[in-house]
C-alpha atoms as a PDB file:
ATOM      1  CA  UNK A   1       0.000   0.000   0.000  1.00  0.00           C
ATOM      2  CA  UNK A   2       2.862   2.394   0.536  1.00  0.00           C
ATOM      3  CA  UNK A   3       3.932   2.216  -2.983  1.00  0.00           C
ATOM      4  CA  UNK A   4       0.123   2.787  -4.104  1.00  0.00           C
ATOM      5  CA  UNK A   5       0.689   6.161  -1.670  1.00  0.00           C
ATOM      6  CA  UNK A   6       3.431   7.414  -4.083  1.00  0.00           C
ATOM      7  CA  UNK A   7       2.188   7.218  -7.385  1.00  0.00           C
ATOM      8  CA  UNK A   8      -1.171   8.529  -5.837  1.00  0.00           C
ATOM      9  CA  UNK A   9       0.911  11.239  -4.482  1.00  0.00           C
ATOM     10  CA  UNK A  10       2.848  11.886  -7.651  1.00  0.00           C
ATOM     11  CA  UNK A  11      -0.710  11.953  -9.797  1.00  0.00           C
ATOM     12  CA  UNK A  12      -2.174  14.692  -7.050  1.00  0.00           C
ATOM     13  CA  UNK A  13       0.686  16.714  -7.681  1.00  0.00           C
ATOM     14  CA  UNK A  14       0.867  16.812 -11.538  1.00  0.00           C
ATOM     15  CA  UNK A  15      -3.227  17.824 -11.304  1.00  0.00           C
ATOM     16  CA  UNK A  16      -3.538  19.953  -8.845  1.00  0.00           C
ATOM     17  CA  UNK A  17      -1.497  22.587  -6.857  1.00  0.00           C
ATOM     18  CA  UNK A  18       0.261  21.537  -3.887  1.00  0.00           C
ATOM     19  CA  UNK A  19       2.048  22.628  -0.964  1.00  0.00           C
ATOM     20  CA  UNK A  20       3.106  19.062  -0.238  1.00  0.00           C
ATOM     21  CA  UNK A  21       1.572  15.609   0.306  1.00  0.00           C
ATOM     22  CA  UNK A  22       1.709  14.102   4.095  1.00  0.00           C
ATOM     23  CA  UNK A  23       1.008  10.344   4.182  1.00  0.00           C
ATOM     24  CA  UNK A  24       0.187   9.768   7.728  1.00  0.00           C
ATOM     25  CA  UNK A  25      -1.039   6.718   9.760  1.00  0.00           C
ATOM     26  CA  UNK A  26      -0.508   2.701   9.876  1.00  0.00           C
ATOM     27  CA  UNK A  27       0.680   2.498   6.474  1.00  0.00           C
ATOM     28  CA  UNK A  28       2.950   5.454   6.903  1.00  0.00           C
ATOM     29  CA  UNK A  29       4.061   3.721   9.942  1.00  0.00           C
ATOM     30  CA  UNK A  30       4.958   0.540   8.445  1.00  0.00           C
ATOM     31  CA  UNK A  31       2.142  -1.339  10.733  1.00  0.00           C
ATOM     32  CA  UNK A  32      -0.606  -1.550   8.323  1.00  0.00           C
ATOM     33  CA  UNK A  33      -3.094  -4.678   8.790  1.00  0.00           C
ATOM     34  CA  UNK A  34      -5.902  -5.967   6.027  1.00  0.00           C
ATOM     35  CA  UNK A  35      -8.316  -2.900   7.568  1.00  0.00           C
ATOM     36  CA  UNK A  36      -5.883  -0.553   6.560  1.00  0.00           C
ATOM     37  CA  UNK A  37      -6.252   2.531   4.469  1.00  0.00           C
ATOM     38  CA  UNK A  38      -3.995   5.284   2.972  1.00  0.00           C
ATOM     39  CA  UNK A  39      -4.311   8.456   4.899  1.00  0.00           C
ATOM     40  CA  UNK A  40      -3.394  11.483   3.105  1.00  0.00           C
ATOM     41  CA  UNK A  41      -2.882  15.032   3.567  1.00  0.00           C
ATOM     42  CA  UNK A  42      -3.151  17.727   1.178  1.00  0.00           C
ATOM     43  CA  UNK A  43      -2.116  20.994   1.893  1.00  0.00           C
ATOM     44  CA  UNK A  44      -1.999  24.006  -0.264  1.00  0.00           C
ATOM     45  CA  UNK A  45      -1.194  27.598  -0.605  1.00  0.00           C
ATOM     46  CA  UNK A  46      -4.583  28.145  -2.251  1.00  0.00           C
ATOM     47  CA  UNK A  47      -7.274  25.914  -1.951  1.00  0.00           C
ATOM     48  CA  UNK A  48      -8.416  25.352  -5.644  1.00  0.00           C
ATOM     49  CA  UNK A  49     -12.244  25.257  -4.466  1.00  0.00           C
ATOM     50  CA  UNK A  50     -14.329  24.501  -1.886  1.00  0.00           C
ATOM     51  CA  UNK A  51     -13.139  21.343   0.165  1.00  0.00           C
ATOM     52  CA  UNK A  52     -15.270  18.821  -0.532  1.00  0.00           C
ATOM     53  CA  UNK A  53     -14.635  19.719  -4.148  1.00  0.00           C
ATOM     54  CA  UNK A  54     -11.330  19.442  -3.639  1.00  0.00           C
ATOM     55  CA  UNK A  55     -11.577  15.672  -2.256  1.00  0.00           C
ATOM     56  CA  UNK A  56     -14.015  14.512  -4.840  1.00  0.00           C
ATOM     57  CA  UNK A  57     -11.150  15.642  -7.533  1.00  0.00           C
ATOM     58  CA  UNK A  58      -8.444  13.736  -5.511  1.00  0.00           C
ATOM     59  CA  UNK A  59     -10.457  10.420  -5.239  1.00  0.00           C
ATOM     60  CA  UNK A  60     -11.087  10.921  -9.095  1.00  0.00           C
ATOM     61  CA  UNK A  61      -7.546  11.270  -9.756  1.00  0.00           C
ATOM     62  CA  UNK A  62      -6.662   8.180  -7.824  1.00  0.00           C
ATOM     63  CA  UNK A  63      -9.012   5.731  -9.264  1.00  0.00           C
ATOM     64  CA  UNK A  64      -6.453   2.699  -8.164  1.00  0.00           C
ATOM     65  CA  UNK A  65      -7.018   2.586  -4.600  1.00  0.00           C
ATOM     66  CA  UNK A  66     -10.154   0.846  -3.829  1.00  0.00           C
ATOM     67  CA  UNK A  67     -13.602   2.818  -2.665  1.00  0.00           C
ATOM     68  CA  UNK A  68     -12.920   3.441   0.904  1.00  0.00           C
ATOM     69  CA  UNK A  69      -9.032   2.859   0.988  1.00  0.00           C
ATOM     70  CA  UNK A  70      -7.852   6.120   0.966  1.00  0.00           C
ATOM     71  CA  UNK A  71      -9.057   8.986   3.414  1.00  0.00           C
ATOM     72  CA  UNK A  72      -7.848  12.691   2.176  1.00  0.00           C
ATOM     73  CA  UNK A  73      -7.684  15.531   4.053  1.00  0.00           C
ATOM     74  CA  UNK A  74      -7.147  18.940   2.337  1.00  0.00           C
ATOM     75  CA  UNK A  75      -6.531  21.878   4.169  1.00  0.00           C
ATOM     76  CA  UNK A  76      -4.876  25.526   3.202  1.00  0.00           C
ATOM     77  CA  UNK A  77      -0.582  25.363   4.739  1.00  0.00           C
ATOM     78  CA  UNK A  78      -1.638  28.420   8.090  1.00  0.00           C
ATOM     79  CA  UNK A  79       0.894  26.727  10.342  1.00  0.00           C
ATOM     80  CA  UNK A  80      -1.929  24.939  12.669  1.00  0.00           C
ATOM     81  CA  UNK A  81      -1.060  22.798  15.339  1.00  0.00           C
ATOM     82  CA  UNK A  82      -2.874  19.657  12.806  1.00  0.00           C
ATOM     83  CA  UNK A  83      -0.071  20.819  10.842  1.00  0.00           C
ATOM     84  CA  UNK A  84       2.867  21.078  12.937  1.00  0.00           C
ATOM     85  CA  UNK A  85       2.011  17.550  14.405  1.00  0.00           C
ATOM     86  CA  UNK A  86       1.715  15.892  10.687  1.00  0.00           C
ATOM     87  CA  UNK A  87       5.136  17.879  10.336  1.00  0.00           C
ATOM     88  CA  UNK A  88       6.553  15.767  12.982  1.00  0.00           C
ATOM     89  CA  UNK A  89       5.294  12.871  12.391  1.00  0.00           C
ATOM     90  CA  UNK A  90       4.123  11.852   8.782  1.00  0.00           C
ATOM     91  CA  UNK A  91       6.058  10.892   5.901  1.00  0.00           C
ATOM     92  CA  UNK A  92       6.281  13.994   3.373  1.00  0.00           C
ATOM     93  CA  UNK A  93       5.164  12.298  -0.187  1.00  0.00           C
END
């Protein structure tokens, strides 16, 4: 599933404008079981709509992982303390 991660990751940022990519949780971890999903998020300088939006486009583009695989967050880059942990602690994609 990791791998799936990065060429998600590298199809999100040829279509839309990003910040950068976190990949966050089991998988990013390593300790993934058969319940696992990819757990990604996108942060941007300017959102390019309204959120949902946003997510809708991302699933579209990422038609590989399986419906309910992948959970995306999208959020603009303020600094917030979501932010600063996922800095810490996620894998930058």
């Amino acid at each position: 599933m990791r791998n799936e991660a990065i060429m998600v990751s590298a199809r999100l940022r040829e279509e839309l404008r990003l910040f950068v990519i976190f990949h966050f949780g089991s998988v990013a971890r390593g300790s993934e079981t058969e319940w696992s999903d990819l757990d990604l998020c996108l942060l941007f300088d300017e959102m390019p709509g309204r959120n949902l939006d946003v997510m809708r486009m991302a699933r579209s583009i990422s038609p590989s992982v399986k419906k309910g695989a992948m959970d995306i967050e999208a959020y603009i880059a303020r600094g917030s303390s979501f932010e600063l942990r996922l800095q810490r602690e996620a894998i930058s994609l």
